[in-house]
Protein backbone atom coordinates (compact mmCIF):
# COMPACT_ATOMS: atom_id res chain seq x y z
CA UNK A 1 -24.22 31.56 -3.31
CA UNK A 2 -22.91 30.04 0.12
CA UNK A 3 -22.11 26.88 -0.21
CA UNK A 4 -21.39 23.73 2.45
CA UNK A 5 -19.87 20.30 1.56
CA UNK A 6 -20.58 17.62 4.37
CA UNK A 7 -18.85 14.46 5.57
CA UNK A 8 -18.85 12.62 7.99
CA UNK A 9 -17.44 9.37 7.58
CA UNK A 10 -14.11 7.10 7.24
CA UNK A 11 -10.61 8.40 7.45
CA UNK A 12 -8.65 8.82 4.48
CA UNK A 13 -5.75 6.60 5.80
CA UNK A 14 -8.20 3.67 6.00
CA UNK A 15 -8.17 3.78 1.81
CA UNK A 16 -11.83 5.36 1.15
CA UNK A 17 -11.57 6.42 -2.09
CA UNK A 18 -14.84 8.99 -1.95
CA UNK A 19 -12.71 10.54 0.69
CA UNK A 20 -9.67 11.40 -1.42
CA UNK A 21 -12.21 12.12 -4.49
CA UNK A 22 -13.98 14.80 -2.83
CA UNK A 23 -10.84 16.24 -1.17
CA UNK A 24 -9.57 16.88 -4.31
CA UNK A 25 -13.21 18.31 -5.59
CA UNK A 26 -12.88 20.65 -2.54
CA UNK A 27 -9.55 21.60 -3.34
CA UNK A 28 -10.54 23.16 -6.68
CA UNK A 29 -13.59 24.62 -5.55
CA UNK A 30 -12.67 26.58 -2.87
CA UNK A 31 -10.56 28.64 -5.43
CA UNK A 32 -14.21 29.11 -7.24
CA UNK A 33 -16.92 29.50 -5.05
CA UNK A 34 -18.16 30.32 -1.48
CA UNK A 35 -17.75 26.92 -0.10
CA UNK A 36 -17.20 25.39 3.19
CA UNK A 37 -16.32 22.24 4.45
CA UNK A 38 -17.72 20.57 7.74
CA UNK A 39 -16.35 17.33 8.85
CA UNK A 40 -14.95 15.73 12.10
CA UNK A 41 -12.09 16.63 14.01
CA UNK A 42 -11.22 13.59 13.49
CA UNK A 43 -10.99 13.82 9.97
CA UNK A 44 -9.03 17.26 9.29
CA UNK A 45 -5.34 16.31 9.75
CA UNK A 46 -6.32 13.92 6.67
CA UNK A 47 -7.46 16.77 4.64
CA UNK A 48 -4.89 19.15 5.73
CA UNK A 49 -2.29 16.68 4.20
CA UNK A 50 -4.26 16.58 0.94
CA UNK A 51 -3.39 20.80 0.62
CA UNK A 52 -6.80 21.73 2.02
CA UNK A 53 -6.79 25.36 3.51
CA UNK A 54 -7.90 25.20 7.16
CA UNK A 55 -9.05 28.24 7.72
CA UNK A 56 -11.96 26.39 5.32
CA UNK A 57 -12.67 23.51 7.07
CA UNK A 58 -15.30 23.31 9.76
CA UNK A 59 -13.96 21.17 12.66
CA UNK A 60 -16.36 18.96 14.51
CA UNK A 61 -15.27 17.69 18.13
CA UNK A 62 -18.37 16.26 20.00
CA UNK A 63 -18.30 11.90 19.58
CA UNK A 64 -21.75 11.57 20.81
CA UNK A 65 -24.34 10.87 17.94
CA UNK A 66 -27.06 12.88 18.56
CA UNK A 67 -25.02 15.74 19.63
CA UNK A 68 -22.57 15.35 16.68
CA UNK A 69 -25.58 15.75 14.20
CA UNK A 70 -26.99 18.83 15.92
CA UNK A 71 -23.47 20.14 15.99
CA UNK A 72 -23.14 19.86 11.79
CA UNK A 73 -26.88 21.62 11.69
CA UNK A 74 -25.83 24.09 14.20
CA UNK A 75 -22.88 24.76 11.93
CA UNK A 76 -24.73 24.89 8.49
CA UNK A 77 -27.73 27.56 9.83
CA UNK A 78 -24.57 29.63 11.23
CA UNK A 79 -22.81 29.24 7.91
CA UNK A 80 -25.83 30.64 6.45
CA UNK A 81 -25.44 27.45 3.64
CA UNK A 82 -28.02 27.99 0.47
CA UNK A 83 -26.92 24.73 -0.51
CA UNK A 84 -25.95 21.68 1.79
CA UNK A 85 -23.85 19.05 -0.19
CA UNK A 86 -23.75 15.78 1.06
CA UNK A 87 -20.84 13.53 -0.53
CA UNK A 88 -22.97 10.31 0.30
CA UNK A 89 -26.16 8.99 0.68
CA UNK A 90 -26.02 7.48 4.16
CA UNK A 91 -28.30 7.08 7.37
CA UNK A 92 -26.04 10.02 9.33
CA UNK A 93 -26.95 12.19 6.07
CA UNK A 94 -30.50 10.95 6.30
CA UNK A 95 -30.96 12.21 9.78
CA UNK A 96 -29.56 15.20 8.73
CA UNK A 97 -31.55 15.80 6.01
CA UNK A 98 -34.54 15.70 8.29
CA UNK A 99 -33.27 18.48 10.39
CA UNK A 100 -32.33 20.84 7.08
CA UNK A 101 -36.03 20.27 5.77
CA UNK A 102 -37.38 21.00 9.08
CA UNK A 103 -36.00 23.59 10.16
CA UNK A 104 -34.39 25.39 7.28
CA UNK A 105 -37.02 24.41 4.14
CA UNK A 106 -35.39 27.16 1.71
CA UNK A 107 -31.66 25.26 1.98
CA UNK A 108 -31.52 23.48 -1.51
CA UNK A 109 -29.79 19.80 -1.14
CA UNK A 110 -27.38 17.83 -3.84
CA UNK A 111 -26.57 14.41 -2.64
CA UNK A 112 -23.87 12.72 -3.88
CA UNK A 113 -24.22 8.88 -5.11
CA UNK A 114 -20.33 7.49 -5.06
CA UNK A 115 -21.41 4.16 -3.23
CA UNK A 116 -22.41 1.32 -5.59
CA UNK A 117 -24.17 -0.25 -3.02
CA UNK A 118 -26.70 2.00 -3.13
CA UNK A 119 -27.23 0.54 -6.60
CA UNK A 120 -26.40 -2.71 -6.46
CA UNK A 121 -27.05 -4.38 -3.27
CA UNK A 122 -30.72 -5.24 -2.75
CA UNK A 123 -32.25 -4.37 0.92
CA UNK A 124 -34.38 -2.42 3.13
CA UNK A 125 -32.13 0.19 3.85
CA UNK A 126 -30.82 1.07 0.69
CA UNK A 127 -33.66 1.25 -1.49
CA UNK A 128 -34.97 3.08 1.43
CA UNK A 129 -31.74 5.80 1.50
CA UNK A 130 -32.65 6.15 -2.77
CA UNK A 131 -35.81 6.41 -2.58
CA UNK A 132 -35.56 9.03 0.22
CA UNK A 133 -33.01 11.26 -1.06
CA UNK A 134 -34.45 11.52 -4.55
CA UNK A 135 -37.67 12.61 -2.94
CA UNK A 136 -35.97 15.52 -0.24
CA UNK A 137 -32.95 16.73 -2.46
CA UNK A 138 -32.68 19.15 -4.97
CA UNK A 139 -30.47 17.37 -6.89
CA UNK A 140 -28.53 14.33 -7.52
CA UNK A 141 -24.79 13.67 -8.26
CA UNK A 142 -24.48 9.82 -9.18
CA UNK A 143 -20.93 8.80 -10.53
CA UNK A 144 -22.47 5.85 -11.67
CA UNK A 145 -24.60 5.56 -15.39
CA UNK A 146 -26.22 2.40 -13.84
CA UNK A 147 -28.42 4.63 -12.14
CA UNK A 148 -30.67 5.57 -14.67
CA UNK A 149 -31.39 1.82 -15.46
CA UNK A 150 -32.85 1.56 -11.99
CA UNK A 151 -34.52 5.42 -11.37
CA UNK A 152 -36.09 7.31 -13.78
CA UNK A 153 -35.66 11.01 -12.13
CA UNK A 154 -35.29 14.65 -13.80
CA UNK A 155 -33.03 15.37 -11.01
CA UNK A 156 -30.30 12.59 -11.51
CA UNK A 157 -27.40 13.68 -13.54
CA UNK A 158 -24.40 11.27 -13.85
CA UNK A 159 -20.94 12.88 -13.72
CA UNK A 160 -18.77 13.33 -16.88
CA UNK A 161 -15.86 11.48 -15.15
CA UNK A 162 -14.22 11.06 -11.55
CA UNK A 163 -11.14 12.38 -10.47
CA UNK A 164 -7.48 11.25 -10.24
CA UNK A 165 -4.23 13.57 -9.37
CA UNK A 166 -2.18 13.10 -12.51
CA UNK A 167 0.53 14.99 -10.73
CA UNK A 168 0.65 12.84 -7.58
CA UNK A 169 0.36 9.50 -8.81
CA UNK A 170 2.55 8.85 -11.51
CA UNK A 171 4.76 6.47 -12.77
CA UNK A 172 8.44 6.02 -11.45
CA UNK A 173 10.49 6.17 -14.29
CA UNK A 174 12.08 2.18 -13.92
CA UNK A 175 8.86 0.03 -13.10
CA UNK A 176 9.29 -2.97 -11.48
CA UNK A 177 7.92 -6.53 -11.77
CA UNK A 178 4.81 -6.23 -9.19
CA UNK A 179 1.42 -6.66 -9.52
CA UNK A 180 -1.18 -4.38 -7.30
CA UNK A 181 -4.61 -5.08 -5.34
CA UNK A 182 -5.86 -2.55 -3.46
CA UNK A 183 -9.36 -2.62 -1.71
CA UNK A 184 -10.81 -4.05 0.92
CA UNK A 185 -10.64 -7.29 2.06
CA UNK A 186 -14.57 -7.90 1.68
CA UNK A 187 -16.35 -10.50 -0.70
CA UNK A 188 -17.38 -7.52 -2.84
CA UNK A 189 -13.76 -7.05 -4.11
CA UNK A 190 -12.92 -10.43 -4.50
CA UNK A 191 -9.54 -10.65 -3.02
CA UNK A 192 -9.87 -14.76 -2.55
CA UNK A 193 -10.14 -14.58 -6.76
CA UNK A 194 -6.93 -13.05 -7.11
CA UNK A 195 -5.07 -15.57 -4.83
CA UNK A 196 -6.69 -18.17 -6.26
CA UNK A 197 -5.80 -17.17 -9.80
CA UNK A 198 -2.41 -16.73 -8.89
CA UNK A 199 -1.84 -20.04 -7.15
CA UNK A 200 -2.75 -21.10 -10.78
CA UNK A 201 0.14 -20.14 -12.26
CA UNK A 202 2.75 -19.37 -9.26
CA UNK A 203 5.57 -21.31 -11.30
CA UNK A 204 5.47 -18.48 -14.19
CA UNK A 205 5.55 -15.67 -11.63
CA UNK A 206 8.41 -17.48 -9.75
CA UNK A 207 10.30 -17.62 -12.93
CA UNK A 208 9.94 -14.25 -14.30
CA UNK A 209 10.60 -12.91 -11.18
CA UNK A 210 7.15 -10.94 -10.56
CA UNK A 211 5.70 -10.32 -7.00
CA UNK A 212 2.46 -9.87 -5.63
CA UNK A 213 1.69 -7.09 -3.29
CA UNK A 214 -2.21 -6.75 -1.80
CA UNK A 215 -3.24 -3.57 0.15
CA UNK A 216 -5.91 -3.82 2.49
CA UNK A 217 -7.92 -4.36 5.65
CA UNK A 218 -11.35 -6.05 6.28
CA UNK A 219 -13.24 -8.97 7.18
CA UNK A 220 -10.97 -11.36 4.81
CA UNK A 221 -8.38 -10.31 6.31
CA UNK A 222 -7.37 -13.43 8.22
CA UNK A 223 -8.95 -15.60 5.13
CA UNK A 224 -6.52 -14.05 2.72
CA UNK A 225 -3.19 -14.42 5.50
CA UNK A 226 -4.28 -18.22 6.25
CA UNK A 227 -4.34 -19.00 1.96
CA UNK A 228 -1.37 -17.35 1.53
CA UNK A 229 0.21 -19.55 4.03
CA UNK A 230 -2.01 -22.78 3.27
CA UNK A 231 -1.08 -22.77 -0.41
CA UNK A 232 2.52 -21.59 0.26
CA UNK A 233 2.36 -18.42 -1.78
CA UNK A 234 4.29 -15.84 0.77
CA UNK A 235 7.35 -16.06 -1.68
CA UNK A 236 5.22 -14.46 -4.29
CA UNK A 237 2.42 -12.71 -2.11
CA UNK A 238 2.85 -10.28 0.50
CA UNK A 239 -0.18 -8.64 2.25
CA UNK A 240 -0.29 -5.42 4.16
CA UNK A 241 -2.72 -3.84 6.26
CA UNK A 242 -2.16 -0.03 4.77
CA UNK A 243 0.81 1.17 2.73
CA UNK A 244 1.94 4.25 0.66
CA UNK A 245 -0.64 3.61 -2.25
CA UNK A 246 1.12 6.51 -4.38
CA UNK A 247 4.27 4.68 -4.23
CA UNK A 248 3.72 1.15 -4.43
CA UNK A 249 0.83 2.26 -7.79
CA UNK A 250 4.58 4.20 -9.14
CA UNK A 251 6.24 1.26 -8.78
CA UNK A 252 3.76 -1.50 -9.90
CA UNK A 253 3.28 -2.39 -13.50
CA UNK A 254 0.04 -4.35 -13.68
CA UNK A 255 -3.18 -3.84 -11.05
CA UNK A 256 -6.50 -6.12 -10.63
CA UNK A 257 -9.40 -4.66 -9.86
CA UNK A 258 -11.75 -8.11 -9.72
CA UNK A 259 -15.44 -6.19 -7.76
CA UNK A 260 -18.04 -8.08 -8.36
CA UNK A 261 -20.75 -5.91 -8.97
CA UNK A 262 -18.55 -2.43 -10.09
CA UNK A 263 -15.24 -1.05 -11.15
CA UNK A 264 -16.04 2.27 -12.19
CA UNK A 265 -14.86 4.37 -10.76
CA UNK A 266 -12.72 2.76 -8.15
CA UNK A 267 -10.20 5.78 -6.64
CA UNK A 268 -7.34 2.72 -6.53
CA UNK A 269 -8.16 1.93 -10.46
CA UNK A 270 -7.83 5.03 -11.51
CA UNK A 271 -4.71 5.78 -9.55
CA UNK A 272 -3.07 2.53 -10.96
CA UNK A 273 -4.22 3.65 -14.56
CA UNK A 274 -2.49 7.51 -13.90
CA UNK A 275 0.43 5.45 -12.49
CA UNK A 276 0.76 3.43 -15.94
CA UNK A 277 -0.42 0.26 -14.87
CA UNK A 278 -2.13 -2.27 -17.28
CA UNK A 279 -5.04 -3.34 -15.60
CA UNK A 280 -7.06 -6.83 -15.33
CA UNK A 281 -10.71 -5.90 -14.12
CA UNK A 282 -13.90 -8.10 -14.36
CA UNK A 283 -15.80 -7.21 -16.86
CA UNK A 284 -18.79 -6.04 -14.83
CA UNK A 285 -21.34 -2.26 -14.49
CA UNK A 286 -19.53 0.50 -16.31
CA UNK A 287 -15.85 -1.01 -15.93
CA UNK A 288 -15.18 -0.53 -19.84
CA UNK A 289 -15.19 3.05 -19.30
CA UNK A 290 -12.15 2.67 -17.81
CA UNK A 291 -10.89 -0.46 -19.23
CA UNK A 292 -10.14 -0.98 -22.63
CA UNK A 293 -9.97 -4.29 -23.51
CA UNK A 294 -6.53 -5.22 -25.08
CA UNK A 295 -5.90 -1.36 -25.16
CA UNK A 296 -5.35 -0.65 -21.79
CA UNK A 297 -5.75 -3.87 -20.04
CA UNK A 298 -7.79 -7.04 -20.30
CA UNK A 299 -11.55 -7.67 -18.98
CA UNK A 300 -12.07 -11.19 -17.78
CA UNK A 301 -14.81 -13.10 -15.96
CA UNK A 302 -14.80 -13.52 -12.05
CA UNK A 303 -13.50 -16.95 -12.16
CA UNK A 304 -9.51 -18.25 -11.26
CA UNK A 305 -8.92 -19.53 -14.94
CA UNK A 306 -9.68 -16.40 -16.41
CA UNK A 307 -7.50 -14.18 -14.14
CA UNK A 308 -5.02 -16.30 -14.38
CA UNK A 309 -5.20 -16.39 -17.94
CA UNK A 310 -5.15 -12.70 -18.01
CA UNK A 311 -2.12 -12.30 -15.80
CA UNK A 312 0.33 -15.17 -17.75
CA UNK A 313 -0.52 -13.05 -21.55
CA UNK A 314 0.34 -9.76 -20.11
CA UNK A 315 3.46 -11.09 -18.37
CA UNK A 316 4.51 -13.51 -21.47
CA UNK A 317 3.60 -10.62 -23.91
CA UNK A 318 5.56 -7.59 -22.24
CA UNK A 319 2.28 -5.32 -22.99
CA UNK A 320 2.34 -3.80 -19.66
CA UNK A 321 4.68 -1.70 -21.15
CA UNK A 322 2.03 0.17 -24.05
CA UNK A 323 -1.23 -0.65 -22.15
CA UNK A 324 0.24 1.24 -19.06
CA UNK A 325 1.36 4.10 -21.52
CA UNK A 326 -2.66 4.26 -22.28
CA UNK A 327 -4.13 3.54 -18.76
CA UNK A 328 -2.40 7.18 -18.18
CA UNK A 329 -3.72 8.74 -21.08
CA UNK A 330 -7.32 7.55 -20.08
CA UNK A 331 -6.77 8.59 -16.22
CA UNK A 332 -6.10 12.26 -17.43
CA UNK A 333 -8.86 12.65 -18.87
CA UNK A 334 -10.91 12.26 -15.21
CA UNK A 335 -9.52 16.02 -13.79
CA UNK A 336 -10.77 17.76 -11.35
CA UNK A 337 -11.32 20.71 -12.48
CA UNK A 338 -13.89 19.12 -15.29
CA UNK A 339 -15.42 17.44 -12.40
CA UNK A 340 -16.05 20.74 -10.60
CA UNK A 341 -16.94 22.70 -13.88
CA UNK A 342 -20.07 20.04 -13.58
CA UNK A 343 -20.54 20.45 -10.19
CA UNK A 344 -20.60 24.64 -10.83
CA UNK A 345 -23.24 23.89 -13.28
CA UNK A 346 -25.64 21.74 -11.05
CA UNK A 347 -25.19 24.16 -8.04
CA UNK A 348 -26.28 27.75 -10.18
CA UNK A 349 -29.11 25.28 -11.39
CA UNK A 350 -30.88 24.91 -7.88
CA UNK A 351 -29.27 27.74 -6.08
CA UNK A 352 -32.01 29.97 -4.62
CA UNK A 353 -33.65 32.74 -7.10
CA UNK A 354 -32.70 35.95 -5.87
């Protein structure tokens, strides 16, 4: 069976984590199956870095929407695709959807669901997107269980687990005092909480000697530079736009994730948890299937106190040390290759009878 795997979206340098997920998903499957991969030019020095091979990669160069959409359908009816994959369930995809089911009827469709706000964010457009895709595609990839609370659909299956690179992002063998944010700077991740809870208790950071360190663009941007100077935290706090996320999750030993809707299964949690970091997330979707409470790190509420209080026993107590040790163990088990085995399985399921 031919197989194509379509994106079109962010770059991997501007932290998507569904980027670097299904890099490494395309990695291992190229080694199994007939597969392509069609994205923008844009795009491919990304995935070259990642280890992709080019000579797999579909490059394309037109900017101009309408244009750029034929140009991915063009590509597919060349490729001769049985099955279109489509890593999310966006408006680009939507449109070309239409085209596949127009003009090419016997091309089975997966779709992937790896945005929770597909889920969890109530409007137009995204019940819209759901609704659509679970009535055109052959089959649907959803990393999140939360799904099936809100669609009731034969062809929904929820992954077994998401995907980390044990071998890139691991610990460095003398961790230092720092604790890690990575995400956006957007309401949904909740960066103001963090600063917040660690204005709470800036003397006990001061004194043991531990730093802050938040990765990330956004809208908050600005919000999160003018606290961190209104509250006089830059001694503890430093904020950067982008940064080496392998090497500051080495060197970190605890990381918050604090969404407010969905931790599972953040690409910069996971990373932190195969880098041995304890980890502080809100307790909120399917977040304790990565966080295990006083095992691996501590679930709190989405409120300052709690954080805080979070933060000040895992410093006092020295656990980072043995929940780190089982944030790793936890991480492993979320492989690509049992990701893809999954995948395998879902694409002989629809592939065309011949």
């Amino acid at each position: 069976m031919k197989i194509t795997l379509v994106y079109r979206g962010h770059t991997i340098k501007k932290g998507g984590g569904m980027e670097r997920r299904f890099a490494r998903i395309f990695n291992t499957l190229k080694n199994k199956l007939d597969i392509d991969f069609i994205t923008r030019s844009c795009l491919a020095n990304d995935y070259y870095e990642l280890g992709l091979t080019k000579n797999k990669i579909i490059k394309i160069k037109s900017n101009i929407l309408p244009l750029e959409i034929y140009s991915f359908f063009k590509e597919i009816s060349s490729n001769k695709s049985e099955i279109v994959h489509f890593i999310d369930m966006g408006l680009y995809n939507f449109a070309l959807s239409l085209l596949i089911k127009t003009f090419s009827p016997k091309t089975k469709i997966i779709v992937s669901l790896c945005d929770s706000q597909i889920i969890y964010t109530k409007n137009i457009r995204n019940l819209f997107l759901r609704k659509y895709f679970l009535k055109i595609a052959n089959a649907i990839d959803s990393l999140y269980p939360a799904i099936n609370k809100i669609e009731r659909s034969s062809k929904i299956t929820v992954a077994p687990c998401s995907i980390v690179d044990t071998d890139k992002f691991k610990p460095q063998k003398n961790k230092e005092k720092i604790i890690y944010f990575c995400g956006r700077m957007e309401r949904s991740k909740n960066p103001i909480l963090l600063l917040k809870a660690v204005k709470k208790i800036a003397p006990l950071l001061n004194e043991k000697g531990w730093k802050v360190v938040i990765v990330g663009g956004g809208s908050l941007e600005k919000a999160v530079n003018d606290y961190i100077k209104s509250e006089k935290l830059s001694s503890i706090v430093s904020h950067i736009i982008r940064g080496d996320v392998s090497s500051l999750a080495s060197q970190s030993s605890i990381f918050l994730s604090l969404q407010k809707e969905e931790n599972y299964p953040s690409q910069s949690l996971l990373e932190a948890m195969s880098c041995e970091n304890a980890i502080i997330a809100t307790d909120v979707g399917d977040t304790r299937r990565l966080v295990k409470n006083n095992v691996n790190g501590l679930l709190v509420r989405a409120i300052p106190n709690d954080v805080a209080q979070a933060i000040a026993n895992i410093v006092n107590n020295e656990t980072y040390f043995s929940m780190g040790r089982e944030s790793r163990r936890i991480a492993s088990d979320h492989s690509a290759l049992r990701y893809c085995n999954y995948l395998i399985k879902i694409y002989k399921e629809i592939a065309p009878k011949t």
